[in-house]
N, C-alpha and C. Protein backbone atom coordinates (compact mmCIF):
# COMPACT_ATOMS: atom_id res chain seq x y z
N UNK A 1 104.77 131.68 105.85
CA UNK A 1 103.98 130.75 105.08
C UNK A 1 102.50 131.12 105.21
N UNK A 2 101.91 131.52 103.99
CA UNK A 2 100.38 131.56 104.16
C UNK A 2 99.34 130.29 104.74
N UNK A 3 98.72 130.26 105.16
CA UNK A 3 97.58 128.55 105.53
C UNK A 3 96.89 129.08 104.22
N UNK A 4 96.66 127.92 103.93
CA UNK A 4 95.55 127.46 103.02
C UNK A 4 94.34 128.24 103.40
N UNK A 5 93.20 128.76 102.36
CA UNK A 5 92.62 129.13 102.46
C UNK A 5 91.08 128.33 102.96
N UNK A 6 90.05 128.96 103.16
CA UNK A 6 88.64 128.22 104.10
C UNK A 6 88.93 127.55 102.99
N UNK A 7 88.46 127.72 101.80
CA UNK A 7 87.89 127.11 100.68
C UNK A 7 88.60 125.82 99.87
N UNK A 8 90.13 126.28 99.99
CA UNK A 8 90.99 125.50 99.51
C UNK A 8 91.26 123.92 100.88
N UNK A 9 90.59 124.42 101.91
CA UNK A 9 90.86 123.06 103.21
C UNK A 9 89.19 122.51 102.26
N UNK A 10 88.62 123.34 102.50
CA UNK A 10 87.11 122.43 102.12
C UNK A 10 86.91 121.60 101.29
N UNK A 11 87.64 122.08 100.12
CA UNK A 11 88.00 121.49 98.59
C UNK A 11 88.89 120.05 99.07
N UNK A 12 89.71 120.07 99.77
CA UNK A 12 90.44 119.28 100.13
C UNK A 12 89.54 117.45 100.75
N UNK A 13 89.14 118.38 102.13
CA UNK A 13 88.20 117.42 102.44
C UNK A 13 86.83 116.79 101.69
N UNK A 14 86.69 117.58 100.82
CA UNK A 14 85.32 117.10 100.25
C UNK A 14 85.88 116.15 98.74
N UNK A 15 87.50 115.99 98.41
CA UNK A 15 87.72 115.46 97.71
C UNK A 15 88.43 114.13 98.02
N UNK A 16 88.19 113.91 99.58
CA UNK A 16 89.37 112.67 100.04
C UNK A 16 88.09 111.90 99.34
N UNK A 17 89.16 111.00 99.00
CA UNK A 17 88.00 109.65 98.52
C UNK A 17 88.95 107.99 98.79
N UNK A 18 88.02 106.84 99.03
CA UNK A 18 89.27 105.57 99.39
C UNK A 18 89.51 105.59 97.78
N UNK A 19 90.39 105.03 97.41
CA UNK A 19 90.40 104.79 96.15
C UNK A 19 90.94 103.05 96.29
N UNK A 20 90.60 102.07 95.53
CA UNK A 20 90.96 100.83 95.73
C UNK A 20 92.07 100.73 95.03
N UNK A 21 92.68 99.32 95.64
CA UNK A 21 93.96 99.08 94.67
C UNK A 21 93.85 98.45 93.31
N UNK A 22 92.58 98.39 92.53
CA UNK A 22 92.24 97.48 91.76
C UNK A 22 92.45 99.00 90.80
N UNK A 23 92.93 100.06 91.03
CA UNK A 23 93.07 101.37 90.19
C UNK A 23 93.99 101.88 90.15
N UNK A 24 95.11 101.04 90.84
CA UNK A 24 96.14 101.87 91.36
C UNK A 24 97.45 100.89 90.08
N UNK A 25 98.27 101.77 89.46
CA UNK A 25 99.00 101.46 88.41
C UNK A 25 100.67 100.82 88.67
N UNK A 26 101.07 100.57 90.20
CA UNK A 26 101.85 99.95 89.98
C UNK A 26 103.17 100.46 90.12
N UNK A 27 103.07 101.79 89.79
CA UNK A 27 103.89 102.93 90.11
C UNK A 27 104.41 103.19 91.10
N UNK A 28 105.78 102.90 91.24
CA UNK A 28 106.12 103.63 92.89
C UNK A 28 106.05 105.07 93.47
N UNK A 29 106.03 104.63 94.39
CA UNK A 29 105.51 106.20 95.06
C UNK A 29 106.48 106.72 96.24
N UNK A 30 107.08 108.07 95.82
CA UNK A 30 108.52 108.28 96.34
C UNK A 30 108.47 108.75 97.72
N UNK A 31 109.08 107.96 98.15
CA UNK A 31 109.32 107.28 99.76
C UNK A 31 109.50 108.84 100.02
N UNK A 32 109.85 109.95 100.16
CA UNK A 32 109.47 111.45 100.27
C UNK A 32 107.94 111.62 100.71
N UNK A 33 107.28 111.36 99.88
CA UNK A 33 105.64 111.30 100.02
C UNK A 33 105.42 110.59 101.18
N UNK A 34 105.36 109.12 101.14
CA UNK A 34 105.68 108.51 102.25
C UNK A 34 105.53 108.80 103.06
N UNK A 35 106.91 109.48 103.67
CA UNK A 35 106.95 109.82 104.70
C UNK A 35 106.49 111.45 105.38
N UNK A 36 105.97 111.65 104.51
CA UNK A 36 105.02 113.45 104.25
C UNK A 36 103.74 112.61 104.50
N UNK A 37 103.26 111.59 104.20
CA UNK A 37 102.18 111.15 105.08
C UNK A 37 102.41 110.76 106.57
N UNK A 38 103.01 110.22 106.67
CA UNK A 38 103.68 109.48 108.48
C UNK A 38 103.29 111.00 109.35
N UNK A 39 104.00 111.87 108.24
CA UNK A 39 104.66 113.24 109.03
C UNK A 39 103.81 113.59 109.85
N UNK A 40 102.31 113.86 108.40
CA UNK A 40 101.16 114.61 109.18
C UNK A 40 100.49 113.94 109.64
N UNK A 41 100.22 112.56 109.88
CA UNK A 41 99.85 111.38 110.67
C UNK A 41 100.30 112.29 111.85
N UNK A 42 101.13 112.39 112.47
CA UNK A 42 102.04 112.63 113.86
C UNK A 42 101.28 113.71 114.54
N UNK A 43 101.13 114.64 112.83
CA UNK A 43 100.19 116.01 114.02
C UNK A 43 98.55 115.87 114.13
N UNK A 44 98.41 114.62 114.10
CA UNK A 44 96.79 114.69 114.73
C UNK A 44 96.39 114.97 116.18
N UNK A 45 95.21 115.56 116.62
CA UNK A 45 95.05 116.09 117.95
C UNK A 45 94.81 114.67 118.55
N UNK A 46 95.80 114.61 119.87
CA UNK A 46 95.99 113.61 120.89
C UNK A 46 95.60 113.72 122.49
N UNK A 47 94.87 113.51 123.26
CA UNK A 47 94.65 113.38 124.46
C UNK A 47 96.14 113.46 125.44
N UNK A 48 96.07 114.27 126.69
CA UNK A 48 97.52 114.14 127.03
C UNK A 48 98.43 113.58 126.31
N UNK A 49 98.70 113.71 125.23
CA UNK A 49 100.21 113.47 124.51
C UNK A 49 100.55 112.21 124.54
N UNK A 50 99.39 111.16 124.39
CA UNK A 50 99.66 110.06 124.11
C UNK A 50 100.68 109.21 122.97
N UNK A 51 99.97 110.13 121.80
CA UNK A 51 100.54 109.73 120.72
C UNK A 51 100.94 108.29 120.33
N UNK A 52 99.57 107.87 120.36
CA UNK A 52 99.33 106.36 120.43
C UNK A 52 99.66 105.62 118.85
N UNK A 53 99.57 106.68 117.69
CA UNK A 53 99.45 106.15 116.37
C UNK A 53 101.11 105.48 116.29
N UNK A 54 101.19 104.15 115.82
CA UNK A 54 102.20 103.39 115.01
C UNK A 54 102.06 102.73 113.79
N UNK A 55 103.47 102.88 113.28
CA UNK A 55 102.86 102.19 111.50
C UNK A 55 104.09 101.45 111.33
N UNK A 56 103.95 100.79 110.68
CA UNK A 56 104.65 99.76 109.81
C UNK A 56 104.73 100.15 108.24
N UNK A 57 105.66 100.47 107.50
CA UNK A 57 105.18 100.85 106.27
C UNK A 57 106.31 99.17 105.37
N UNK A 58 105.49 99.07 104.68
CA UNK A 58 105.99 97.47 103.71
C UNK A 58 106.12 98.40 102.20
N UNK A 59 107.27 97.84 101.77
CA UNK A 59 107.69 98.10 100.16
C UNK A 59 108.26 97.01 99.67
N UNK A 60 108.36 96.82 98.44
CA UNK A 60 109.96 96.09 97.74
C UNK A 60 109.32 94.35 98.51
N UNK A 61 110.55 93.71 98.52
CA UNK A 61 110.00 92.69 99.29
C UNK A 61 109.49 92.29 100.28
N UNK A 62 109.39 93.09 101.21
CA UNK A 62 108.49 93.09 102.58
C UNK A 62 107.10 93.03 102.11
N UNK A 63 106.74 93.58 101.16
CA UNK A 63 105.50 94.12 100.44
C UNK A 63 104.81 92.96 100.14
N UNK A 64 105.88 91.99 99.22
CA UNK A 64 105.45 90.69 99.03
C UNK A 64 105.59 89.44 100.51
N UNK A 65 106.24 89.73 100.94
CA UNK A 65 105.87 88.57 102.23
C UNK A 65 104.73 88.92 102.85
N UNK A 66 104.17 89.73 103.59
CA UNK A 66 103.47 90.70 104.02
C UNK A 66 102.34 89.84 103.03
N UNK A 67 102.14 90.40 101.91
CA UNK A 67 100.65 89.60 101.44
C UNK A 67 100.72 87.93 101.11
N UNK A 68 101.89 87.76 101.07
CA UNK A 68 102.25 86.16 101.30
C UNK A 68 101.52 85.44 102.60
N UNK A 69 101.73 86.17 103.29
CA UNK A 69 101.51 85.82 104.72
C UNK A 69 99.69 86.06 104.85
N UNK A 70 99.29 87.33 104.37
CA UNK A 70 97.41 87.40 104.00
C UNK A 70 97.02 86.46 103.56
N UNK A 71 97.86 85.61 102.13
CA UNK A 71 97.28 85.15 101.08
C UNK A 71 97.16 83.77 102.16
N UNK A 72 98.32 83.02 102.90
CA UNK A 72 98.21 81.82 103.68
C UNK A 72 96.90 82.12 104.55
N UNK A 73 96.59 83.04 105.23
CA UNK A 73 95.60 83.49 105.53
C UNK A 73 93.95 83.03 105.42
N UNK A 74 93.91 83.69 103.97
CA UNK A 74 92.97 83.62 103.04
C UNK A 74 92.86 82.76 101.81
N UNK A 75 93.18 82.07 102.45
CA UNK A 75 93.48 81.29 100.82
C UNK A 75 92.32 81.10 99.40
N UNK A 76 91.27 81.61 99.66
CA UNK A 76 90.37 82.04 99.18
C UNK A 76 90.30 83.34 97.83
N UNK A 77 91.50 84.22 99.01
CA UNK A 77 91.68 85.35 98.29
C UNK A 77 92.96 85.32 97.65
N UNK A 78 93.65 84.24 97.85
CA UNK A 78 95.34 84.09 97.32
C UNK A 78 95.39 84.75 96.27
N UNK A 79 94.98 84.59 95.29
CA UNK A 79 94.83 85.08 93.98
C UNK A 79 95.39 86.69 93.92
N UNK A 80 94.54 87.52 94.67
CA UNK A 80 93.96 88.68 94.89
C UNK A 80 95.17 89.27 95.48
N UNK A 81 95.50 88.80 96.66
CA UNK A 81 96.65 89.04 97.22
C UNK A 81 98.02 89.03 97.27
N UNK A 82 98.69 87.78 96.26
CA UNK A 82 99.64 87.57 95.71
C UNK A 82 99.76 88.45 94.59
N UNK A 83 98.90 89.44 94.16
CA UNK A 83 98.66 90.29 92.75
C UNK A 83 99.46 91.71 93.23
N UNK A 84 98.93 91.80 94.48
CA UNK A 84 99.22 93.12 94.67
C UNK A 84 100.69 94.08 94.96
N UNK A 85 101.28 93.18 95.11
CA UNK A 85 102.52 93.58 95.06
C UNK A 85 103.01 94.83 93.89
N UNK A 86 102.00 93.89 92.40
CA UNK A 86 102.40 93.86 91.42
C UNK A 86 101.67 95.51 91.26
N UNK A 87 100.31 96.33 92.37
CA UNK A 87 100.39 97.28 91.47
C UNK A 87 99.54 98.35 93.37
N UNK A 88 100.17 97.56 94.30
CA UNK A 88 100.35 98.53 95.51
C UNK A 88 102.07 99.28 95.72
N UNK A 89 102.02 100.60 95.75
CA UNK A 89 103.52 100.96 96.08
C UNK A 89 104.11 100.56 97.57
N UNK A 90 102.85 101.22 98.83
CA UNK A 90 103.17 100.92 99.94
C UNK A 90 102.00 100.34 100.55
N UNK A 91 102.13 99.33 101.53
CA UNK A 91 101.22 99.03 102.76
C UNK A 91 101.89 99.39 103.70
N UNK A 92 101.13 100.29 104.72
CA UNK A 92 101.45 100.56 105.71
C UNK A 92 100.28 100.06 106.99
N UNK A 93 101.05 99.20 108.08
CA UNK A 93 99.99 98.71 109.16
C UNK A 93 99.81 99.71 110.14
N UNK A 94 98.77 100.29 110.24
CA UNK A 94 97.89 100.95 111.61
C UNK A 94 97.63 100.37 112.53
N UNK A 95 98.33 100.71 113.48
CA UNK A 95 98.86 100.40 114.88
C UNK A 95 98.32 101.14 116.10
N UNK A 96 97.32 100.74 116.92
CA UNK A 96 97.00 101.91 118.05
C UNK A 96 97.84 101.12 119.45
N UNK A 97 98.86 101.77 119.53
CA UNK A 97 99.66 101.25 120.78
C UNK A 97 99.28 101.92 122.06
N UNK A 98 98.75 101.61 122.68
CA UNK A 98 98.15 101.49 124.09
C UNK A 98 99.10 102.37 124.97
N UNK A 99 98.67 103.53 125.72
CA UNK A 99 99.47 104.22 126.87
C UNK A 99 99.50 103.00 127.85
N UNK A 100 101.08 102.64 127.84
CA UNK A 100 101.44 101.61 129.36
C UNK A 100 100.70 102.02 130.70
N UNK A 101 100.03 103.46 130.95
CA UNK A 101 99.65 103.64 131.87
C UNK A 101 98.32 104.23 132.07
N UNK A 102 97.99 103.60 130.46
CA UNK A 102 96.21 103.41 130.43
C UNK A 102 95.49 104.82 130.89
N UNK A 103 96.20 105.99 130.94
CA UNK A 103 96.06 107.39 131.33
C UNK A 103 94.73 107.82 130.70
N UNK A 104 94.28 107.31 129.37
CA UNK A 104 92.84 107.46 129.13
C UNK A 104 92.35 106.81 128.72
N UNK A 105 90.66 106.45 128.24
CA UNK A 105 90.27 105.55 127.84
C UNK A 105 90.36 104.85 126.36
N UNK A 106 90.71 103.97 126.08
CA UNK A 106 91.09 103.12 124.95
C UNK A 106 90.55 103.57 124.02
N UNK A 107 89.13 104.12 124.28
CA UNK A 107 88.77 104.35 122.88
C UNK A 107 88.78 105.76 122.03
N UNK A 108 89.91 106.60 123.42
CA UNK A 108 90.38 107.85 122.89
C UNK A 108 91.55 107.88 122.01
N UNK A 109 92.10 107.08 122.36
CA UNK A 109 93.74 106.16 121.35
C UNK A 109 93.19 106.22 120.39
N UNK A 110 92.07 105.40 120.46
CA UNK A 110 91.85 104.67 118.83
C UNK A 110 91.11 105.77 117.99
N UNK A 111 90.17 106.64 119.21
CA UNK A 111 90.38 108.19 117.69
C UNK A 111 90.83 108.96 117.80
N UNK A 112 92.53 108.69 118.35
CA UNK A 112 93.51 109.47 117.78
C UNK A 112 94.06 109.17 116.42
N UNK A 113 94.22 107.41 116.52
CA UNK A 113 94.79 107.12 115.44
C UNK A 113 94.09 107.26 114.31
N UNK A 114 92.41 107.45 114.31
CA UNK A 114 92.09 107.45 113.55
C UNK A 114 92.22 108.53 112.88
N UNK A 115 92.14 109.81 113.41
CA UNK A 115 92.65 111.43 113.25
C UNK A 115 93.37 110.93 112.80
N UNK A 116 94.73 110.30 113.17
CA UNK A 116 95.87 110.50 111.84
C UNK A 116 95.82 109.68 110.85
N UNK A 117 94.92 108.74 110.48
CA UNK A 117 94.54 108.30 109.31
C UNK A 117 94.27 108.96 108.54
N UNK A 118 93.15 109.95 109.29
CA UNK A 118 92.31 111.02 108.29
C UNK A 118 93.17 111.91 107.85
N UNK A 119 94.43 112.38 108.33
CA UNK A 119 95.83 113.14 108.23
C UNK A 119 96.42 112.37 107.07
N UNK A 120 96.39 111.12 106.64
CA UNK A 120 97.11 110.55 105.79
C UNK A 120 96.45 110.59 104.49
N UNK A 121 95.04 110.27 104.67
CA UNK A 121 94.34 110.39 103.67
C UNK A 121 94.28 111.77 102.90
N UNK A 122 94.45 112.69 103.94
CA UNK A 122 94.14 114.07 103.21
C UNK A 122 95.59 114.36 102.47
N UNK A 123 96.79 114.21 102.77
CA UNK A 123 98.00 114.15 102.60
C UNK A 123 98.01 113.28 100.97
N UNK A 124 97.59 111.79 100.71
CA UNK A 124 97.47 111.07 99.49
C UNK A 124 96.40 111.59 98.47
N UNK A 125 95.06 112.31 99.08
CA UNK A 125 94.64 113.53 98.55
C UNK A 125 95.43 114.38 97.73
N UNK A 126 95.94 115.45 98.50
CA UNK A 126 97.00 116.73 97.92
C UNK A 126 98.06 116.18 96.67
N UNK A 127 98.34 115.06 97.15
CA UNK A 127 99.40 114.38 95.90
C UNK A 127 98.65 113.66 95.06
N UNK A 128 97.00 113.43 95.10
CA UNK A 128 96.83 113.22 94.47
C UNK A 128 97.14 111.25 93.52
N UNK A 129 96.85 110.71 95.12
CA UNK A 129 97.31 109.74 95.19
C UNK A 129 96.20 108.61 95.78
N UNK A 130 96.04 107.33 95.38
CA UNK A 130 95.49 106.20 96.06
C UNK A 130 95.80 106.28 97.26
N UNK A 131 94.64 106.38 98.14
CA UNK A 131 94.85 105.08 99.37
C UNK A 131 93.68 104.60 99.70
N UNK A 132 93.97 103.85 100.77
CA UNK A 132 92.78 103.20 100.66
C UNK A 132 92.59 102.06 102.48
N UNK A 133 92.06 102.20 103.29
CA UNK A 133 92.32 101.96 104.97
C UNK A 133 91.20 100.79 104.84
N UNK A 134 91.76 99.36 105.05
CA UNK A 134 91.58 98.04 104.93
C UNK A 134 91.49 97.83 106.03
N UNK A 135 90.14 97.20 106.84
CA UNK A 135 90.64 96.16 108.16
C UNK A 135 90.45 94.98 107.96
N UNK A 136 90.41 94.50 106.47
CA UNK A 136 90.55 93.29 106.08
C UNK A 136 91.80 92.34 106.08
N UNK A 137 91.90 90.93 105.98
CA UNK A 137 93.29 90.91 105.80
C UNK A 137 93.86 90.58 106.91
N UNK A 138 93.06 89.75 108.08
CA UNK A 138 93.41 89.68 109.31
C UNK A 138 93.95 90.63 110.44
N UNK A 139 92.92 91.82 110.24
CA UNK A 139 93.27 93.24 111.07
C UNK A 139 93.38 92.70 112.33
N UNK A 140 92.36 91.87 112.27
CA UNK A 140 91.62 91.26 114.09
C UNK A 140 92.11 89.86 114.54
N UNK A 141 93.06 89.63 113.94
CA UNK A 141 93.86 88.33 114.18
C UNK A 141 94.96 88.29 115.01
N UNK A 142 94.87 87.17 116.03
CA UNK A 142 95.96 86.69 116.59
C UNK A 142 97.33 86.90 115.77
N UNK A 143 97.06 86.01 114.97
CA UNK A 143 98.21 85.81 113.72
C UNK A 143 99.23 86.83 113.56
N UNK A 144 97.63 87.95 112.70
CA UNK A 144 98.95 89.07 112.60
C UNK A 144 99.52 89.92 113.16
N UNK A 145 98.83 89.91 114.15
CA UNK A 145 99.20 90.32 115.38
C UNK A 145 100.23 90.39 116.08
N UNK A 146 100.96 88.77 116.13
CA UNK A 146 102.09 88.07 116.04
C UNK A 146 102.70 88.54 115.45
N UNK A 147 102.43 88.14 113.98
CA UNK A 147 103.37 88.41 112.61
C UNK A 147 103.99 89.70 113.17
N UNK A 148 103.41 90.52 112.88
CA UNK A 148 104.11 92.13 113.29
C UNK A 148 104.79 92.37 114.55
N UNK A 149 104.59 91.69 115.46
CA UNK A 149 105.43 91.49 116.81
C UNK A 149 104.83 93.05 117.29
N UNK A 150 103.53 92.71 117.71
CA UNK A 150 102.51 94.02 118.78
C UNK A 150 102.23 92.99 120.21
N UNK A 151 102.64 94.26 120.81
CA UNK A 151 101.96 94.28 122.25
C UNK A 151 101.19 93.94 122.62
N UNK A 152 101.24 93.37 123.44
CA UNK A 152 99.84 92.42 124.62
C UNK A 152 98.53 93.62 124.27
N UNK A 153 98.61 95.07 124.75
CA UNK A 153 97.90 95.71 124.67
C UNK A 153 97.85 96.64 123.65
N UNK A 154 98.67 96.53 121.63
CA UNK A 154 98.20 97.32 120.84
C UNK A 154 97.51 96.83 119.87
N UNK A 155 97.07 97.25 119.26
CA UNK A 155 95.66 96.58 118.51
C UNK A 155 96.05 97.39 116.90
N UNK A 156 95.86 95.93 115.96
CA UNK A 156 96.15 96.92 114.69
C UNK A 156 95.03 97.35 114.24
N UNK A 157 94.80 98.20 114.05
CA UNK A 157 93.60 98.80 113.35
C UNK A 157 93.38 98.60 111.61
N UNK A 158 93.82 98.37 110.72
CA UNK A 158 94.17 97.93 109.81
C UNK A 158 95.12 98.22 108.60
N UNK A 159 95.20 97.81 107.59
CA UNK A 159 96.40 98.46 106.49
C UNK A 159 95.69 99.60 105.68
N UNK A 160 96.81 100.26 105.41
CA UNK A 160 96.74 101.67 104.58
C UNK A 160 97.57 101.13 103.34
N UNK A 161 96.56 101.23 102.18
CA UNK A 161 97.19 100.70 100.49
C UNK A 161 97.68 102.19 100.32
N UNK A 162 98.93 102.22 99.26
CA UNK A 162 99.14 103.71 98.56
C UNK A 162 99.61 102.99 97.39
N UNK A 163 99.06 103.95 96.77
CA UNK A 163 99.44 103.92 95.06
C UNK A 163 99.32 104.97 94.17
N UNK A 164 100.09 104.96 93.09
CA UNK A 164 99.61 105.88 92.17
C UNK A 164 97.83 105.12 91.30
N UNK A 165 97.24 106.18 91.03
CA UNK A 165 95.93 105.58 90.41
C UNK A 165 95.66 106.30 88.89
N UNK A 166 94.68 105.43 88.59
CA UNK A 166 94.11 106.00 87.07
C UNK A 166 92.88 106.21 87.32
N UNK A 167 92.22 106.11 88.25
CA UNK A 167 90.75 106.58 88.61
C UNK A 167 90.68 108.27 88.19
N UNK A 168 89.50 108.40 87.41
CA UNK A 168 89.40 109.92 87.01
C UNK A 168 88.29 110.37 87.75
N UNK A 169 88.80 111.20 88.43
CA UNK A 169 87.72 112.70 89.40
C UNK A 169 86.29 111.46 89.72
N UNK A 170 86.75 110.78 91.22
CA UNK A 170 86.15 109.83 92.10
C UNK A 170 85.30 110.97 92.17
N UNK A 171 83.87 110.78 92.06
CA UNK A 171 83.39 111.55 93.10
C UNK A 171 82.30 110.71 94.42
N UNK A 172 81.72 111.68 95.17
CA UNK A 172 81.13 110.61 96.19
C UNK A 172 79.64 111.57 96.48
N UNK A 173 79.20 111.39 97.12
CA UNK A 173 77.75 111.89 98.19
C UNK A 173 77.51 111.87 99.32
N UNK A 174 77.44 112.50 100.14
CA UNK A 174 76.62 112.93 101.10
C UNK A 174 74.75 112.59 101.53
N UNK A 175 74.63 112.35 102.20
CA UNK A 175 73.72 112.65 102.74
C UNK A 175 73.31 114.24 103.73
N UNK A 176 72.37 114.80 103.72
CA UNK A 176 72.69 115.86 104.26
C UNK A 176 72.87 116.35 105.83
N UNK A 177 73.46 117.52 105.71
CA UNK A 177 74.27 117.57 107.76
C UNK A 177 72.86 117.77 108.23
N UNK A 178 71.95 118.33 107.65
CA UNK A 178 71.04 118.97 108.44
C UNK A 178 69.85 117.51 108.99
N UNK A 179 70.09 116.55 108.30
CA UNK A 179 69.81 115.12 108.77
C UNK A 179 70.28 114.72 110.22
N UNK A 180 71.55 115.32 110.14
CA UNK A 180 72.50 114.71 111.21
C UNK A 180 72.97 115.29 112.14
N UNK A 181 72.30 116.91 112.65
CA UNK A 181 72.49 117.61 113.24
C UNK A 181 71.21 118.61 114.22
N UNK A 182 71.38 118.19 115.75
CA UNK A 182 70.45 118.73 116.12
C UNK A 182 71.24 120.16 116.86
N UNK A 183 70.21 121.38 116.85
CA UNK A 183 71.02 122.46 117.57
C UNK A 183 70.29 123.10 118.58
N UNK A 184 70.73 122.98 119.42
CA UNK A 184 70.43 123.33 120.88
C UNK A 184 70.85 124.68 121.90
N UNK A 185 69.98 125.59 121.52
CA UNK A 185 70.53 126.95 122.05
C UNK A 185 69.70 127.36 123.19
N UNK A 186 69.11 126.36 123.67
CA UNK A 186 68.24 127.48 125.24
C UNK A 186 68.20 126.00 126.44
């Protein structure tokens, strides 16, 4: 198998974009893909082999209880949330489950999982697909916390929307590296 070329990874990353669900058509999105995101979720670089990332992925009717349960929530946003069923394929919950033996510090977990977010995103990228990483929605809640039945010590980090979209060639901006980069050679 050839790797991808410099140019063709660069192209890649410089085209992840969130895309919202307010673009996304409703379309299911074949549980193949899916799980070709989970996949490369898995190979993000991890600290001793923690492999802290967990997900929950919601479809079909789970999909709708799941924002049933936001919308009681929010009732503010009921509207908003009771909609989406109608044009998200998958929610999937981001999960940083805690090494039982606390082997490194917490906030190396959490950018592991975030590495494999960025693994998922680039993955809904290539296909050419919505997503979109929410910590709205009671990320930081007791509640759902509950709801999902997590650990004393895992923390959800928030939901991942997928969809097919109609958004045409997102583009975004930068600010520049050389802003954000000091280099230090003596």
């Amino acid at each position: 198998m050839a790797l991808p070329t410099p140019e063709q990874v660069n192209e890649l990353i410089h085209e992840r974009r969130s895309i919202f669900p307010k673009f996304y058509t409703g379309e299911p999105v074949d549980e193949a893909i899916i799980r070709q995101l989970l996949e490369n979720a898995n190979w993000a670089p991890t600290h001793k082999f923690t492999e802290p990332w967990r997900f929950q992925v919601f479809t079909g009717a789970a999909l709708e209880r799941i924002f049933t349960k936001m919308a009681d929530m929010y009732p503010d946003k009921a509207t908003k949330l009771l909609g989406m069923p109608e044009v998200v394929s998958h929610l999937i919950a981001i999960i940083m489950h805690r090494d039982p033996n606390q082997a490194i510090p917490e906030v190396e977990e959490i950018a592991a999982v975030s590495c494999a977010v960025q693994n998922m995103y680039l993955t809904a990228t290539a296909y050419d697909l919505g997503a979109y990483w929410s910590t709205g929605n009671g990320t930081y809640s007791e509640v759902m916390k509950q709801y999902l039945g997590l650990g004393e010590h895992d923390r959800l980090m928030g939901f991942f929307f997928v969809g097919h979209h109609n958004m045409k060639n997102p583009k975004s901006i930068r600010k520049p590296i050389e802003d954000k980069v000091t280099w230090v050679r003596e």
